[in-house]
Protein backbone atom coordinates (compact mmCIF):
# COMPACT_ATOMS: atom_id res chain seq x y z
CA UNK A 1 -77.54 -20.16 -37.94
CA UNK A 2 -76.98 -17.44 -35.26
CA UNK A 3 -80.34 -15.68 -33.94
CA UNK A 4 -80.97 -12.20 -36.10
CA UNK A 5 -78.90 -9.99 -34.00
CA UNK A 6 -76.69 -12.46 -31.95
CA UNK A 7 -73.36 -12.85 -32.58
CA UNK A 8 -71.84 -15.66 -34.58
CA UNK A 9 -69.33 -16.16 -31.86
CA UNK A 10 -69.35 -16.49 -28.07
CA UNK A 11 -66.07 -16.38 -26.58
CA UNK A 12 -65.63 -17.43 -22.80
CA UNK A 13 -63.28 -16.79 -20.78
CA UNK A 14 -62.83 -17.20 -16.90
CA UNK A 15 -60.40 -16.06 -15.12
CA UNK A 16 -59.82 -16.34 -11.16
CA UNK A 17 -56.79 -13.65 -10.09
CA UNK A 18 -55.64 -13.49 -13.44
CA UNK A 19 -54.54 -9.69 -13.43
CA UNK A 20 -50.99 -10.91 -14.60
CA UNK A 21 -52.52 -12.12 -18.20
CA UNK A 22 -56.08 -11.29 -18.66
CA UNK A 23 -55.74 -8.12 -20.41
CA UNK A 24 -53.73 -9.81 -22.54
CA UNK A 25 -56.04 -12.52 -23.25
CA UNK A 26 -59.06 -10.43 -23.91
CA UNK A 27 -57.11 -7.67 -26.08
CA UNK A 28 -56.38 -11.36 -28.16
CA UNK A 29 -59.45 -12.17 -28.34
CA UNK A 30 -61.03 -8.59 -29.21
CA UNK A 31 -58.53 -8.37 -32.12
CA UNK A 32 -59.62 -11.31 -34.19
CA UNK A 33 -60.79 -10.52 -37.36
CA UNK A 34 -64.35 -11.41 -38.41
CA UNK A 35 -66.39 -10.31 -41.35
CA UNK A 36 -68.65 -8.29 -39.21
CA UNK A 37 -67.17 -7.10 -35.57
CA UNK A 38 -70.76 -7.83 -34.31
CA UNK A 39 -70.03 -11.38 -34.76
CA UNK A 40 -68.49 -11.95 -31.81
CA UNK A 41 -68.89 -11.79 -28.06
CA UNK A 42 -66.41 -11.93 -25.14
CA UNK A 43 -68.16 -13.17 -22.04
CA UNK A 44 -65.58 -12.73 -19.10
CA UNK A 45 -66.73 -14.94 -15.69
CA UNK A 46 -64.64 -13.66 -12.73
CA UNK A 47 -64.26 -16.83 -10.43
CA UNK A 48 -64.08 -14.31 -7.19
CA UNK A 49 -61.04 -12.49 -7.80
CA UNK A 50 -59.48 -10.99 -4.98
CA UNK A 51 -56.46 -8.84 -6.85
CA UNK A 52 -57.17 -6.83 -9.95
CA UNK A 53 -58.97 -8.88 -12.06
CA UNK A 54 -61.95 -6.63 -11.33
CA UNK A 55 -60.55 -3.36 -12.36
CA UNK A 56 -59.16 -4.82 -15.45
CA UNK A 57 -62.48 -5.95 -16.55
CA UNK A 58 -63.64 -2.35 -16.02
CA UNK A 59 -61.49 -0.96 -18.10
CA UNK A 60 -63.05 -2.74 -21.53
CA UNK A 61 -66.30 -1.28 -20.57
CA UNK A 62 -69.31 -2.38 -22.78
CA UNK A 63 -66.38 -4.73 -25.19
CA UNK A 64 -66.52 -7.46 -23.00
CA UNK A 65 -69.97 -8.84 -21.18
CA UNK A 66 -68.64 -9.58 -17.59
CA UNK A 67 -70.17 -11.53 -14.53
CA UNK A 68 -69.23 -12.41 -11.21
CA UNK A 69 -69.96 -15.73 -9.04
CA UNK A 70 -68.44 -16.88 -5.84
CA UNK A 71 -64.84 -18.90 -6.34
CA UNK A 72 -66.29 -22.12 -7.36
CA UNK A 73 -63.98 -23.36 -10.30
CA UNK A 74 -63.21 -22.71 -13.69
CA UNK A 75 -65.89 -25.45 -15.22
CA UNK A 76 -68.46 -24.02 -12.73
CA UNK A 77 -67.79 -20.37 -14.26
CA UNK A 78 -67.73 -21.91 -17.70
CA UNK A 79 -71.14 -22.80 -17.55
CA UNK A 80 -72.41 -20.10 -15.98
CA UNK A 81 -70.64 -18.31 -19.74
CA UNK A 82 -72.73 -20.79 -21.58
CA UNK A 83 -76.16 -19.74 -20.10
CA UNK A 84 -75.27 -16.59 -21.28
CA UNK A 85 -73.85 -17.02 -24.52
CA UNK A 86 -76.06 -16.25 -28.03
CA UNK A 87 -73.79 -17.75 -30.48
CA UNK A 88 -73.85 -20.37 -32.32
CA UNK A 89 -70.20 -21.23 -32.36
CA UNK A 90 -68.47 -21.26 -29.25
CA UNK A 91 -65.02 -20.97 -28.47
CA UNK A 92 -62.70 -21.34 -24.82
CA UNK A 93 -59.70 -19.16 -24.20
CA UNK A 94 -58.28 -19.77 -19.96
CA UNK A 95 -57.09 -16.34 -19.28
CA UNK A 96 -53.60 -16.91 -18.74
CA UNK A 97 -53.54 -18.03 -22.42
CA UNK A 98 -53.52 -16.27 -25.51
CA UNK A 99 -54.52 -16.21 -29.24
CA UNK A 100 -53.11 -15.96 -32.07
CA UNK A 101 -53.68 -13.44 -35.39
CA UNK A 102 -56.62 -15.26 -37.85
CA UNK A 103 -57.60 -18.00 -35.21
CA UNK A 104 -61.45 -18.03 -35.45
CA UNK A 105 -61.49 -17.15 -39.03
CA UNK A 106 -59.07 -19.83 -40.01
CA UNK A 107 -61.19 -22.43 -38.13
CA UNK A 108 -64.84 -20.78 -38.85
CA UNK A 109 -63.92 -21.31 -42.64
CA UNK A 110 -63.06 -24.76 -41.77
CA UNK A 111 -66.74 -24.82 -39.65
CA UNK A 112 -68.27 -24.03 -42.50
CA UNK A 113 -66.74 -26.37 -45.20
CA UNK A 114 -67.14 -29.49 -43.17
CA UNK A 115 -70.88 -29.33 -41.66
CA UNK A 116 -70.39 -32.69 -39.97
CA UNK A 117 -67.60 -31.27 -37.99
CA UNK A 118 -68.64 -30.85 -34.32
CA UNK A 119 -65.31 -29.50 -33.17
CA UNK A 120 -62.41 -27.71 -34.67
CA UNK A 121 -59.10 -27.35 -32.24
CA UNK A 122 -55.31 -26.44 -33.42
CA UNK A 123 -52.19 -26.68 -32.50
CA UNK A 124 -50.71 -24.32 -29.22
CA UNK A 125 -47.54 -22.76 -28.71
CA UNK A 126 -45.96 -23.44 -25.13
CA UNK A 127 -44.57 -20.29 -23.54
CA UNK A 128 -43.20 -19.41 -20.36
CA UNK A 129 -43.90 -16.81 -17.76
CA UNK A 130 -40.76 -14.76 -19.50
CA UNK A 131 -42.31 -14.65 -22.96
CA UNK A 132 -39.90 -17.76 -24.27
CA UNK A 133 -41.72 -19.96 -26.31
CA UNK A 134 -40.54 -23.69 -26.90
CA UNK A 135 -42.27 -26.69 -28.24
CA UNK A 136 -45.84 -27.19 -29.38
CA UNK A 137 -49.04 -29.68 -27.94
CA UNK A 138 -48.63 -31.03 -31.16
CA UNK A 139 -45.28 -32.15 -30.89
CA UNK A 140 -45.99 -33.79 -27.63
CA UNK A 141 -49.72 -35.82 -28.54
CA UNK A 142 -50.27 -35.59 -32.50
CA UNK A 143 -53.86 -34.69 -33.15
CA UNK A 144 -56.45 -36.87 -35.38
CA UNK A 145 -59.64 -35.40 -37.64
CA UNK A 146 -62.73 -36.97 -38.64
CA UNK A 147 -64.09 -40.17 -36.07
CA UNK A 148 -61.44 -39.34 -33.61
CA UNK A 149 -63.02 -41.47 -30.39
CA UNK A 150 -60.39 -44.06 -30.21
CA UNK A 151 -57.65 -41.85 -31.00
CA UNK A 152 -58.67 -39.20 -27.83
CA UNK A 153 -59.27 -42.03 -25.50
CA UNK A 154 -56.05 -42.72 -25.88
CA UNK A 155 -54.82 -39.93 -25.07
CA UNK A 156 -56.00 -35.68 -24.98
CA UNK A 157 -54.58 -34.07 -28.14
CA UNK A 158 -57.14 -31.03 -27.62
CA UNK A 159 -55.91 -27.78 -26.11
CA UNK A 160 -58.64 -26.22 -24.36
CA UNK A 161 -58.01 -22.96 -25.60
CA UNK A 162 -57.88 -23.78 -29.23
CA UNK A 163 -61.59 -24.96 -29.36
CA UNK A 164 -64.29 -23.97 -31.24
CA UNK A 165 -67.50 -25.87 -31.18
CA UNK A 166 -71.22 -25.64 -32.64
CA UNK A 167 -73.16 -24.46 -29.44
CA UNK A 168 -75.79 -27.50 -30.86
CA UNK A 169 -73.25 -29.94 -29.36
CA UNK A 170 -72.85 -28.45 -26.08
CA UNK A 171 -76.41 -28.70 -25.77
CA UNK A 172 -76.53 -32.27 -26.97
CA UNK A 173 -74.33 -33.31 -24.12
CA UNK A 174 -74.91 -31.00 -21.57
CA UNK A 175 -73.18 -28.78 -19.04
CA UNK A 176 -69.45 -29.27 -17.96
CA UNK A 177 -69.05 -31.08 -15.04
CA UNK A 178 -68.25 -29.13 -12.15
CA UNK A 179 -65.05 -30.69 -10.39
CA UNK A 180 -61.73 -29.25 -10.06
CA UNK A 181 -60.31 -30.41 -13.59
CA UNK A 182 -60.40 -32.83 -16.31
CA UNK A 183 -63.85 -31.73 -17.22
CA UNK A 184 -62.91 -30.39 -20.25
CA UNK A 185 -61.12 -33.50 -22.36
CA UNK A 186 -64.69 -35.46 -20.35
CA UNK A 187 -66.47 -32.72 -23.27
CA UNK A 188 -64.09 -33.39 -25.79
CA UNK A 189 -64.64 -37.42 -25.11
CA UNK A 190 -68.47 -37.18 -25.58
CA UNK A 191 -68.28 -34.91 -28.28
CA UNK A 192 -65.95 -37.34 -30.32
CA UNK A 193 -68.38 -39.99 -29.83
CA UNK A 194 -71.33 -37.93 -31.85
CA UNK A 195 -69.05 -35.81 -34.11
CA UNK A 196 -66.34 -35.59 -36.44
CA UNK A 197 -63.30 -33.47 -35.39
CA UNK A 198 -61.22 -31.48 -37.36
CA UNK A 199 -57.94 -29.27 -36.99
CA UNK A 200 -56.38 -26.32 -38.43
CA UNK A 201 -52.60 -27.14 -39.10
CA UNK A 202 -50.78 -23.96 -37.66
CA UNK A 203 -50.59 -23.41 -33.90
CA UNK A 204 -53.57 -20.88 -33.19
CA UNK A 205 -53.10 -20.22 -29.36
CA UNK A 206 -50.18 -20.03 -26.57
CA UNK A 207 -50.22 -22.08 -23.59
CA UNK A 208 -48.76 -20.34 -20.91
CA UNK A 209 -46.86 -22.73 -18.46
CA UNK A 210 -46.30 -21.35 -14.86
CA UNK A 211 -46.17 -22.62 -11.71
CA UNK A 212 -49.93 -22.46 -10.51
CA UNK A 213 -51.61 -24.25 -13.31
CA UNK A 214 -48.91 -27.09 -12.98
CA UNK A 215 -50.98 -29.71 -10.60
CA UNK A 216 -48.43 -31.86 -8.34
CA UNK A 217 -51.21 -34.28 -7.33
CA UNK A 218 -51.29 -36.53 -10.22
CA UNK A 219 -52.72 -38.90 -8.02
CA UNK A 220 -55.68 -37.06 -7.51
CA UNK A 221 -55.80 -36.18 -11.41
CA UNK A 222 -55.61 -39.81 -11.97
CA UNK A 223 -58.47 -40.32 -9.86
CA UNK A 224 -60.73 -37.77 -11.12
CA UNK A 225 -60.30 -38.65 -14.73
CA UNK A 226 -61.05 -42.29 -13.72
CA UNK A 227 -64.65 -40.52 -12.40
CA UNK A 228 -65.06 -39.12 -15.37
CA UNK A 229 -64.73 -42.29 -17.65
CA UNK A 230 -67.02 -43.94 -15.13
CA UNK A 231 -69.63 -41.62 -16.07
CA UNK A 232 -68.84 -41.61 -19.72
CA UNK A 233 -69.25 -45.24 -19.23
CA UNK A 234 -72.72 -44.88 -17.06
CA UNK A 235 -74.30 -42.79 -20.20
CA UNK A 236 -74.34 -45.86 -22.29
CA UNK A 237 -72.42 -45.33 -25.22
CA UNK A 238 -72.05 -47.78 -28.02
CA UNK A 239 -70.10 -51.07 -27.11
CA UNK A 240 -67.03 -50.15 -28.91
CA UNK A 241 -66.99 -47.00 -27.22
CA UNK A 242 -67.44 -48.63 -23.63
CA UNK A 243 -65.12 -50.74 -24.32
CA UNK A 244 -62.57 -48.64 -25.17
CA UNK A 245 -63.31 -46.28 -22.41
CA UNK A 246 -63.31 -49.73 -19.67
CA UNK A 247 -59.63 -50.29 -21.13
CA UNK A 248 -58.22 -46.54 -20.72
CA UNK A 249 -59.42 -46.82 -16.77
CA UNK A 250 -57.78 -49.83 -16.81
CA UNK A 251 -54.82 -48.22 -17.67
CA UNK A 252 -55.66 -45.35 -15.39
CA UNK A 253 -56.03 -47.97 -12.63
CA UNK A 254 -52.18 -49.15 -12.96
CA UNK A 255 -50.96 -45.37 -12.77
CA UNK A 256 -52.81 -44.55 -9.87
CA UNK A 257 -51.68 -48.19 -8.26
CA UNK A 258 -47.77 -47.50 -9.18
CA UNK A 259 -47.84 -43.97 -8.10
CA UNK A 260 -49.28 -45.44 -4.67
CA UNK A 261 -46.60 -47.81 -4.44
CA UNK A 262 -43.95 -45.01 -4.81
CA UNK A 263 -45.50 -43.19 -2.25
CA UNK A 264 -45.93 -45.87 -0.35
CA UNK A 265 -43.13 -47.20 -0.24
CA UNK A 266 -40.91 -43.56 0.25
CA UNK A 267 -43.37 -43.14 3.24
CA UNK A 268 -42.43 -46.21 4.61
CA UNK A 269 -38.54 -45.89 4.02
CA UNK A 270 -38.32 -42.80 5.41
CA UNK A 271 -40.56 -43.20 8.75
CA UNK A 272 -41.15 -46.62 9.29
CA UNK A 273 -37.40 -48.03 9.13
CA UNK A 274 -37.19 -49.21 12.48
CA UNK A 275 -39.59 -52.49 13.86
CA UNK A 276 -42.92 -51.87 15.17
CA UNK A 277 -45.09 -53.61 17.24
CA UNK A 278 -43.17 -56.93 16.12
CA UNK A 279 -43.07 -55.84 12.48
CA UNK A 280 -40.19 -55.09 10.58
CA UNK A 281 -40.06 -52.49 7.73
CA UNK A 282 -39.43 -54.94 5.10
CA UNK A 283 -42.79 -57.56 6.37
CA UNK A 284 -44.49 -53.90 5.66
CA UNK A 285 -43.28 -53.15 2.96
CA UNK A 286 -44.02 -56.40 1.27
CA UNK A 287 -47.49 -55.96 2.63
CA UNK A 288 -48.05 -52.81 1.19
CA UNK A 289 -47.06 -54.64 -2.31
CA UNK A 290 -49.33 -57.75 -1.91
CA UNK A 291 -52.59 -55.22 -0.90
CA UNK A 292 -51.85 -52.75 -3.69
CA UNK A 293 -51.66 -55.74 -6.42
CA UNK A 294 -54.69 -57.40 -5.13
CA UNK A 295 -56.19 -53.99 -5.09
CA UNK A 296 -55.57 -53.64 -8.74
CA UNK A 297 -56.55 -56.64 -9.99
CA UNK A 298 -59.98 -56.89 -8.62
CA UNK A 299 -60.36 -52.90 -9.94
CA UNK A 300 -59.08 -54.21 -13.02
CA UNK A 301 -61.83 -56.96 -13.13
CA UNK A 302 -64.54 -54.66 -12.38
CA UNK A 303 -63.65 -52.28 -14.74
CA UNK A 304 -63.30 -55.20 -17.70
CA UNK A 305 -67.05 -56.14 -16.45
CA UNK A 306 -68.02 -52.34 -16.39
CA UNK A 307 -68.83 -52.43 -12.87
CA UNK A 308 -65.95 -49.97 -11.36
CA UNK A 309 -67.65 -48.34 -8.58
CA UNK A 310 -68.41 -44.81 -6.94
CA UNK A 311 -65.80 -44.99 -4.35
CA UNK A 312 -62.91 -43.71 -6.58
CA UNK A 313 -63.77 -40.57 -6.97
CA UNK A 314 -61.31 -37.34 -5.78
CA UNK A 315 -61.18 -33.81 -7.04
CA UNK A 316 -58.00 -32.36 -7.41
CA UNK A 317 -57.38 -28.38 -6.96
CA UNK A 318 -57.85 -26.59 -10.78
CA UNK A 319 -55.14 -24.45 -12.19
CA UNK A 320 -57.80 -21.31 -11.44
């Protein structure tokens, strides 16, 4: 149970030259409808905006609790929303997202009918920049309830900005880690493995799409989500778990290895054509093949033996 005089619900929200959407998103969030208005709590974390972010936030006066930190991320302002927070249920909203009418109370009701549930998420609507709204995150990765683990490894079915969870799990596992993305479906992953998960069926939130939260490095994502499992996989979980999680970076491995020989190999067809120093361009390219497989395999063997390394580690620029 909240504190006597807390809020039931801590909403955070960061937001990094967001003047194009965050009045939108907070107005959202201000207009759920709770039992008691004092329920809730809008914590807004400007990641050092340099347009009007800062004038917006303002302009809500004493609605919204707002800080300010240095542009270090959106994970790293996340937490600093956490230290701050004083409810017991916590819920995400990015600030060029939105929510819909009767989110929180359709998924606090579902909170409190199901007290094993750690984590509550529904379904988001995409939208573009123009307002046009097309397919859902449910039609693209179907979503699981109850022991969900195996299901998530597999594959992220959990829109950040649909989440509510009991602050006691975010304590349980700790602070989001502070890299440039995937640190969020890392918190879904070891929440999963203590908790049961549940969903409301209607979409509850939009996912704007736009150009700057559209990463073209999924190289680098690949690579920082392999980090991730690696320390999921450091922490010990049960054997099922590490296996599964061993297997997924497995898989991860053989992305990042195909995506390197498709850059590889349009690097080398583009700018290497001609012989060089005695070597022709297809003796390189065949090269470039027979390192990259023998790459993979002996990643693939360490990861099977749970001994993938440090070394693979690379943060990739966040959407914020």
């Amino acid at each position: 149970m909240s504190k006597p005089g807390a809020p039931r619900v801590s909403v955070i929200l960061p937001v990094y030259n967001g003047q194009q959407f965050i009045r939108r998103a907070i107005e959202n969030a201000l207009s759920q409808s709770l039992d008691n208005l004092d329920n809730l709590e809008i914590l807004v974390i400007d990641d050092g905006s340099t347009d009007g972010t800062p004038e917006i936030l303002q302009g809500f006066g004493e609605r919204i609790r707002a800080f300010r930190q240095i542009n270090q991320g959106c994970y790293v302002a996340r937490n600093l929303g956490l230290r701050h927070a004083r409810g017991e249920l916590i819920a995400f909203l990015d600030a060029d997202d939105a929510w819909l009418p009767g989110k929180l109370a359709a998924q606090i009701s579902l909170m409190d009918a199901r007290p094993n549930v750690g984590l509550v998420l529904g379904n988001a609507i995409f939208e573009d920049e123009l307002g046009r709204r097309g397919r859902t995150a449910f039609d693209y990765v179907p979503p699981a309830r109850g022991k969900v683990f195996r299901t998530l490894v597999e594959g992220n079915f959990i829109p950040t900005s649909s989440v509510l969870v009991r602050r006691r799990c975010l304590d349980e596992v700790g602070p989001f880690k502070e890299v440039r993305l995937a640190a969020d479906y890392h918190k879904w992953l070891q929440i999963a493995m203590r908790y049961e998960v549940d969903y409301v069926e209607e979409p509850v939130s939009i996912y704007t799409v736009h150009s700057s939260n559209i990463s073209s490095n999924r190289a680098l994502q690949i690579k920082t989500l392999i980090k991730l499992i690696d320390d999921l996989i450091a922490s010990n979980p049960a054997p099922e778990c590490a296996s599964l999680l061993r297997k997924r970076n497995v898989d991860l491995e053989y992305q990042w290895a195909s995506i390197q020989v498709r850059e590889g190999l349009s690097q080398l067809v583009t700018t290497s054509l001609t012989p060089r120093e005695g070597v022709s361009a297809a003796a390189r390219i065949g090269l470039l093949l027979r390192l990259l497989r023998s790459s993979f395999a002996n990643k693939a063997r360490k990861s099977l033996n749970g001994t993938i390394g440090e070394s693979r580690f690379s943060a990739a620029p966040s959407k914020r």
